[in-house]
Protein backbone atom coordinates (compact mmCIF):
# COMPACT_ATOMS: atom_id res chain seq x y z
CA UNK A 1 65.16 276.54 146.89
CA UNK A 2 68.36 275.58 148.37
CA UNK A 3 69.16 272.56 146.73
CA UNK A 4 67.99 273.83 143.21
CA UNK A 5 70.56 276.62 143.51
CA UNK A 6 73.40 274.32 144.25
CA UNK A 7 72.14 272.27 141.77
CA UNK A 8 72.11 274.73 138.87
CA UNK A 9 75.94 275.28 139.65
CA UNK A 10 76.57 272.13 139.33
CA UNK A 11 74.81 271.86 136.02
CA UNK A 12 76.81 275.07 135.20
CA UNK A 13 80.04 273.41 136.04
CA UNK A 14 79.23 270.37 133.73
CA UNK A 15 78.99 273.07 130.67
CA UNK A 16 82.49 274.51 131.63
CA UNK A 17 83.69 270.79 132.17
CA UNK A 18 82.67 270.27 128.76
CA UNK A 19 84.22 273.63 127.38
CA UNK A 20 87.70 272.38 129.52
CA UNK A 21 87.47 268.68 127.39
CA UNK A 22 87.43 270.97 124.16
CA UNK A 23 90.63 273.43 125.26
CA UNK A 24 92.17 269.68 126.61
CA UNK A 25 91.63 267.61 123.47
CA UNK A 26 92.57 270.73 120.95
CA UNK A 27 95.45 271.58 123.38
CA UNK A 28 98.92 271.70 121.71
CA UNK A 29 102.00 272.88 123.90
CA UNK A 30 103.86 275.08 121.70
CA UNK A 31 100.41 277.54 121.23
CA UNK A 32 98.74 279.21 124.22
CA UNK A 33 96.30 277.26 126.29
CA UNK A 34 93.30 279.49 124.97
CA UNK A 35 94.44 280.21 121.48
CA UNK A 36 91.38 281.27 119.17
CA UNK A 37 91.91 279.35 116.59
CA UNK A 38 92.51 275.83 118.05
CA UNK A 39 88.64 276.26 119.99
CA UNK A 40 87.05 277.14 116.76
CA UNK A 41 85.17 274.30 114.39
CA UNK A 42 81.88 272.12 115.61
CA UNK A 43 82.66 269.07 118.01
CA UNK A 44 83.92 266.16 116.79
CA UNK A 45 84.38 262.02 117.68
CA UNK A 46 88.44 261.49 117.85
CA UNK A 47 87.89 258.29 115.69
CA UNK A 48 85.71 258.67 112.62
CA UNK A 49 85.92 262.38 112.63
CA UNK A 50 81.97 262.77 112.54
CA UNK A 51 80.38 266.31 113.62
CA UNK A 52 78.74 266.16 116.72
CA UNK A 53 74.87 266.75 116.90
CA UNK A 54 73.56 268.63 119.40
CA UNK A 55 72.16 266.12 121.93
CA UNK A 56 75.45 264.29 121.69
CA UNK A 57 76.95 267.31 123.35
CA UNK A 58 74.56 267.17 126.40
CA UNK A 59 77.68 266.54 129.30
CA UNK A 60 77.37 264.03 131.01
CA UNK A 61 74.20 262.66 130.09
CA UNK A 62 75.50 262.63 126.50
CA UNK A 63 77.93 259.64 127.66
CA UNK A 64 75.54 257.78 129.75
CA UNK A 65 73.21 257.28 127.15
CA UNK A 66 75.20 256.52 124.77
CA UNK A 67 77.12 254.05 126.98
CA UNK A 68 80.21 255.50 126.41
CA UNK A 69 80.49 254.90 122.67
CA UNK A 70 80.40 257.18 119.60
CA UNK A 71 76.98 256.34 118.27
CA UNK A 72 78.25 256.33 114.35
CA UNK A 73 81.06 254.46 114.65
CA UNK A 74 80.86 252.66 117.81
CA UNK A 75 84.46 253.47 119.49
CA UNK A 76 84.86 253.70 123.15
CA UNK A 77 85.18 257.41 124.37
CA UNK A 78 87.76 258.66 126.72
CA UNK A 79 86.93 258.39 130.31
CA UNK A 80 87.69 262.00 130.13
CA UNK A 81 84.73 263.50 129.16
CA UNK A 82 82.76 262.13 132.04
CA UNK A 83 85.80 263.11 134.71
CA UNK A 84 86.09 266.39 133.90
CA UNK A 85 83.16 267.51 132.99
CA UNK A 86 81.95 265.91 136.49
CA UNK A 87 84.50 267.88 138.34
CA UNK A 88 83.57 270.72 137.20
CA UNK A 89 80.05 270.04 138.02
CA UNK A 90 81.65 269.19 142.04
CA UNK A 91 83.83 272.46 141.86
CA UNK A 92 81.35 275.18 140.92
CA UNK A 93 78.82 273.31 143.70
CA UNK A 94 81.11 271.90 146.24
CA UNK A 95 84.00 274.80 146.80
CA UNK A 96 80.95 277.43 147.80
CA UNK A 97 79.17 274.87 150.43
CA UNK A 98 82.78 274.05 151.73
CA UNK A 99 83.58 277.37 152.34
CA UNK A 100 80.28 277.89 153.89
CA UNK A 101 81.08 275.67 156.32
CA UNK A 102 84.70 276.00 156.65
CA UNK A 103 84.08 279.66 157.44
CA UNK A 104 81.53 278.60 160.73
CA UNK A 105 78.57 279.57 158.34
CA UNK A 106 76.54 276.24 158.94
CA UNK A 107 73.79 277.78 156.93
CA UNK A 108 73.44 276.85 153.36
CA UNK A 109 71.43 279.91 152.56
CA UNK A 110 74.54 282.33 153.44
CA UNK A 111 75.99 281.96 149.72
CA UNK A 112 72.48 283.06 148.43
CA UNK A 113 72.38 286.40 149.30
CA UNK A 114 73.16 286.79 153.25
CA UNK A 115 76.98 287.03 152.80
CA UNK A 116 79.27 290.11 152.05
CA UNK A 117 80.30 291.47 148.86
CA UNK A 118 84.21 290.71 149.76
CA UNK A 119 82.79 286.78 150.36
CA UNK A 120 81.57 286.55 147.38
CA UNK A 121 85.11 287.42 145.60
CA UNK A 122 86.53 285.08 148.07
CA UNK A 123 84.75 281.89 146.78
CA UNK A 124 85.06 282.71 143.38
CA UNK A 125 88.87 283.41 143.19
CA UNK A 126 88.68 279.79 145.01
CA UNK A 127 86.54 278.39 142.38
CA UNK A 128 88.90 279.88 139.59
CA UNK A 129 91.47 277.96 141.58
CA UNK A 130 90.32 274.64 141.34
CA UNK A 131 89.36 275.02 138.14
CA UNK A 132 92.99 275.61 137.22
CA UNK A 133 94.00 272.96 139.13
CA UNK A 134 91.76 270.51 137.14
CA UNK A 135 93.43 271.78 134.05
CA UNK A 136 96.75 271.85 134.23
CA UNK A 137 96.61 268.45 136.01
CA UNK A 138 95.13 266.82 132.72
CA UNK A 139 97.54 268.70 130.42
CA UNK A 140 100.47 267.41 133.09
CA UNK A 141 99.22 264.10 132.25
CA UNK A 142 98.89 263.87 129.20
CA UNK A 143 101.92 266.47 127.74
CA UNK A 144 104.47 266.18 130.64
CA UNK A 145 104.26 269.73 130.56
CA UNK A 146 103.00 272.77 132.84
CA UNK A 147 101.56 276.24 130.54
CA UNK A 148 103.40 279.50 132.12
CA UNK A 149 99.76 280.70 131.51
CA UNK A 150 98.37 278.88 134.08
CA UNK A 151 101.38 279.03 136.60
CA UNK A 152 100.63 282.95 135.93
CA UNK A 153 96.75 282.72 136.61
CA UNK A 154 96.98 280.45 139.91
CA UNK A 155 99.82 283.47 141.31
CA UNK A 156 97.33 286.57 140.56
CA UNK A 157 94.41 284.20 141.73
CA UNK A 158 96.38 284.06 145.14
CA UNK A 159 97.62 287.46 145.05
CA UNK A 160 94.03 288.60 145.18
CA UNK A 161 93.03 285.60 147.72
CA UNK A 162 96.14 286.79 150.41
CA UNK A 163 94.82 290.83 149.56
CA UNK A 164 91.18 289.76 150.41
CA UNK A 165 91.74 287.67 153.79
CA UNK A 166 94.36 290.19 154.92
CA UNK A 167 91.96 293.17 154.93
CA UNK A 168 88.77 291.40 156.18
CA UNK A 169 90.51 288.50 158.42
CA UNK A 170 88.52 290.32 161.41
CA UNK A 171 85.16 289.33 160.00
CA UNK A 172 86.63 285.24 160.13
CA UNK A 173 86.35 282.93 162.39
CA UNK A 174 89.20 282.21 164.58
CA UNK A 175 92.35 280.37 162.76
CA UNK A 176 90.81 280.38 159.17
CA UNK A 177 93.20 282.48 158.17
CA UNK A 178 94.90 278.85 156.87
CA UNK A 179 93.97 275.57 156.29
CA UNK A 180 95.85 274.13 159.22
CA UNK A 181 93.68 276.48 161.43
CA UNK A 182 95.57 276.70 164.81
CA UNK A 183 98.77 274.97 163.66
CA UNK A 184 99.81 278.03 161.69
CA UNK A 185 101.00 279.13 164.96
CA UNK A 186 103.72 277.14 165.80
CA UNK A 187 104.74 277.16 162.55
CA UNK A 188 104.80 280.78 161.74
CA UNK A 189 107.63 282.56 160.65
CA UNK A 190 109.09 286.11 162.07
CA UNK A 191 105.60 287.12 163.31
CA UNK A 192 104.03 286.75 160.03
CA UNK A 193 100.76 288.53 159.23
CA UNK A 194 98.71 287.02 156.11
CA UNK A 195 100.47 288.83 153.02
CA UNK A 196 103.54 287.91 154.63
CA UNK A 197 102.51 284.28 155.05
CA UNK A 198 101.48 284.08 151.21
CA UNK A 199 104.95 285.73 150.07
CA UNK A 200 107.02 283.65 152.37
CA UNK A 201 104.62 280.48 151.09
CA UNK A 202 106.11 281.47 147.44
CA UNK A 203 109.65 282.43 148.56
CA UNK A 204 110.36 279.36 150.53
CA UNK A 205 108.23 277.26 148.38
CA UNK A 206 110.20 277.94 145.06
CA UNK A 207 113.64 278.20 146.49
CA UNK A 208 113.31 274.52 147.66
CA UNK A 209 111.60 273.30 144.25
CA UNK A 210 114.75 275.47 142.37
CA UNK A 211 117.05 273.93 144.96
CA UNK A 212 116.10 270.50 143.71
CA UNK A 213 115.73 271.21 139.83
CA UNK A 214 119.43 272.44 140.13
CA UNK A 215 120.87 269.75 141.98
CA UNK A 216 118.75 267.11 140.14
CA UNK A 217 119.94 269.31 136.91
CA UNK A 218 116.08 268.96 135.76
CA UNK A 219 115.86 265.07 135.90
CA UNK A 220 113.57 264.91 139.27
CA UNK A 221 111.14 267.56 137.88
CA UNK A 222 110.97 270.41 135.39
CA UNK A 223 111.05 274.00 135.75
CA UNK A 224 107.42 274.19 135.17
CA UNK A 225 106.97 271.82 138.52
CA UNK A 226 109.14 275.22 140.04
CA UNK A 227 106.85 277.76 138.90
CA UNK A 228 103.60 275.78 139.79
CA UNK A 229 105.54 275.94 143.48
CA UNK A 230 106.07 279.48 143.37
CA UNK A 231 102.04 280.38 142.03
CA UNK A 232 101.26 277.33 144.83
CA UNK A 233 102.61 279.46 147.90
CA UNK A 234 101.13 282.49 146.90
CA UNK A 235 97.44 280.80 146.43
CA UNK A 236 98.21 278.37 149.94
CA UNK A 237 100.81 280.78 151.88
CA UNK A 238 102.89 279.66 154.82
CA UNK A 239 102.40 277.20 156.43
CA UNK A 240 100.04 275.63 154.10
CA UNK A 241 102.45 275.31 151.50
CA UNK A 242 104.74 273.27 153.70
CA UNK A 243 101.95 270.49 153.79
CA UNK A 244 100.82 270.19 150.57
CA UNK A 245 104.62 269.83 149.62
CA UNK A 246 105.18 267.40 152.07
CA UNK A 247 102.20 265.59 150.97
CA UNK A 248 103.04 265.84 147.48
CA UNK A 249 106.39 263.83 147.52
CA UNK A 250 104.68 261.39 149.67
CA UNK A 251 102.39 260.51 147.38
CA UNK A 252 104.62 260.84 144.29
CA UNK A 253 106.78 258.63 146.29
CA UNK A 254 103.80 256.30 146.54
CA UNK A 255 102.95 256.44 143.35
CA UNK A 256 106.00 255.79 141.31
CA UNK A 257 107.39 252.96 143.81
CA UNK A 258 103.84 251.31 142.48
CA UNK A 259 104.88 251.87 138.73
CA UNK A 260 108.11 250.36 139.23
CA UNK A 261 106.84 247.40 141.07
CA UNK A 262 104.02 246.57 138.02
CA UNK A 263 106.85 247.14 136.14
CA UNK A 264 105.39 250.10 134.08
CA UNK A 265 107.84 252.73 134.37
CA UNK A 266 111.83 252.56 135.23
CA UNK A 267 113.69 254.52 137.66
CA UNK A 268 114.74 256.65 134.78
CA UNK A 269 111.09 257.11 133.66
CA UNK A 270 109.21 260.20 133.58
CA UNK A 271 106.18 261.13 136.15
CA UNK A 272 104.53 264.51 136.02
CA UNK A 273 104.64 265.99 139.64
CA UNK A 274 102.43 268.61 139.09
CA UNK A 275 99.35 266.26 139.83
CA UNK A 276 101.47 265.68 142.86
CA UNK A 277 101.55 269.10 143.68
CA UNK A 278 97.29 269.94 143.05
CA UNK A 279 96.33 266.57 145.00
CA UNK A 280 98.79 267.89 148.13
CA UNK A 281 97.08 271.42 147.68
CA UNK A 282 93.40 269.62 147.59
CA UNK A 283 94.07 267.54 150.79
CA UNK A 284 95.58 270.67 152.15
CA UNK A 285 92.49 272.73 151.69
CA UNK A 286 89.76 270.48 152.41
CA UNK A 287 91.60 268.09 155.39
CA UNK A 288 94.74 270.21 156.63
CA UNK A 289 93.99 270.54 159.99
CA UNK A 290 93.15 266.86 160.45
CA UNK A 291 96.21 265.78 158.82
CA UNK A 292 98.39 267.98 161.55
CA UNK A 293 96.10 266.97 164.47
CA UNK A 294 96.21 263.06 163.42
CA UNK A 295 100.62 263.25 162.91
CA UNK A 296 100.30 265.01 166.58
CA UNK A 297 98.06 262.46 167.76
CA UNK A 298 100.30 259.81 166.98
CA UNK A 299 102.92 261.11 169.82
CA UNK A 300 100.02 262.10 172.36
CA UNK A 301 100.07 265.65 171.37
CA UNK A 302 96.92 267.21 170.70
C-alpha cells in the first residue's frame, strides 16, 4: 500500500515534469513564464516539426523506448526531457518521505492519513518549492535570466512556510525549526524567533547580494541573482540562508575555475549563479546539519 502511494506521486511528478519541458522549450523571456498562448498547440519534435502521437508523449518511458531519438526523423532528443521530467517524478515522491523523516516521523504511513492538516500544507508549500527551483534553474541555464514571477512565487511560498512553522513549532521535534538543527543557536541573531529568522534570512541575504551587484556594477551577477536571494531567505530564513550562500560561491567558484581551465569560458564570460544559489539551498535542506557538524569536526568541535 505504501510503496504504491509513493509510487503514484512519482508517476504524478513525471506528468508535471513533462508539462515543465513544454513551459521550458516554449519559454521566451520577454512574455510571462505561464503565458496562455505560448502552452497552446499539440507537442511537437524540435527538428522536423512533426506532431506528437500520443504514446510518444508517455514521460519517460516515451524516451526509453524510443532510445532517445525522434522516431520520424531520427534526431537525438534533448537530455532534457528525461531530467526533468525525472525530477519531478523524485520531488513529488522524495520531498514528502524526507520530511517524514526529517520531522522524527520514521513511519512511512504518517503522510497517508496519520498527520495534521497544518503538515500537510507544510510538505506541499515544500514541494511547490522545489518545483520552482527545478524551473528557474533550467531557464537560468539556458536564458541567463531569472523570471520576477518565480522570484515572487518562491517569497510567498516562504512567507507561508515561516507563518506555518512559527505557529505549530511546538508540535516539532527539537531544532527542526532549521536545517542546521542545533547550530541555529549559535548563530542566531537578537533572540530571533522563526518569522524573525525568515525576515532577517531575506534582509541580510539581499543586502549582501545588492552589496555585490553594486560594487561589481552587475558584472559578477544580475539583479535577478538579488531577488532570487531575497525570495531565498524568506523560503530558508536565518541561519540557513548563510549556508546555502556560502555554499553557493563555493561551488560557483568550483565550477567556473573548471571552465576556465578546459578553456570553455574566459574570466569575462558569463555563468548563471542562480543554479548556484538552488544547489546551495538543496544541500542546505537535505545535508545542513552535517555540513556544520563535519566544518566543526575538522577543529575537534562537535
Amino acid at each position: 500500500m505504501v510503496t504504491v502511494f509513493y509510487l503514484l506521486l512519482f508517476v504524478f511528478g513525471l506528468a508535471i515534469g513533462s508539462f515543465f519541458n513544454v513551459v521550458l522549450w516554449r519559454y521566451q523571456p520577454e512574455f510571462s513564464l505561464l503565458k496562455t498562448s505560448n502552452l497552446r498547440g499539440r507537442s511537437h519534435c524540435p527538428y522536423c516539426q512533426c506532431v506528437l502521437r500520443w504514446f510518444e508523449l508517455v514521460p519517460l518511458v516515451s524516451f526509453i523506448f524510443q532510445k532517445g531519438r525522434c522516431r520520424r526523423c531520427g534526431h537525438p532528443l534533448s537530455w532534457q526531457y528525461p531530467l526533468v521530467e525525472s525530477a519531478g517524478g523524485l520531488i513529488f515522491a522524495g520531498v514528502p518521505l524526507f520530511f517524514n523523516f526529517f520531522f522524527h516521523q520514521n513511519n512511512w504511513f504518517f503522510f497517508i492519513g496519520q498527520a495534521p492538516f497544518w503538515y500537510y500544507g507544510l510538505v506541499f508549500l515544500w514541494i511547490m518549492v522545489f518545483l520552482s527551483w527545478l524551473l528557474l534553474t533550467m531557464i537560468d541555464l539556458k536564458h541567463f535570466i531569472i523570471p520576477n514571477g518565480l522570484n515572487l512565487f518562491l517569497g510567498m511560498l516562504g512567507v507561508g512556510i515561516a507563518v506555518i512553522v512559527h505557529f505549530f513549532h511546538d508540535y516539532l521535534w527539537p531544532f527542526r525549526e532549521y536545517f542546521v538543527q542545533q547550530y541555529a543557536l549559535i548563530f542566531s541573531l537578537f533572540g530571533q524567533n522563526i518569522l524573525m529568522g525568515h525576515l532577517l534570512g531575506a534582509l541580510i541575504a539581499f543586502l549582501f547580494f545588492l552589496f555585490v551587484y553594486l560594487v561589481t556594477r552587475g558584472r559578477a551577477m544580475g539583479l535577478g541573482d538579488v531577488k532570487l536571494a531575497l525570495a531565498l531567505g524568506l523560503v530558508l530564513g536565518w541561519p540557513d540562508i548563510g549556508l546555502t550562500i556560502m555554499l553557493a560561491f563555493i561551488l560557483g567558484g568550483i565550477a567556473g575555475l573548471f571552465l576556465l581551465l578546459r578553456h570553455k569560458t574566459t574570466m569575462k564570460g558569463r555563468l548563471p549563479f542562480g543554479p548556484f544559489l538552488v544547489i546551495g539551498s538543496l544541500l542546505t535542506v537535505l545535508f545542513g546539519e552535517r555540513i556544520i557538524s563535519s566544518y566543526f569536526s575538522l577543529f575537534g568541535i562537535n
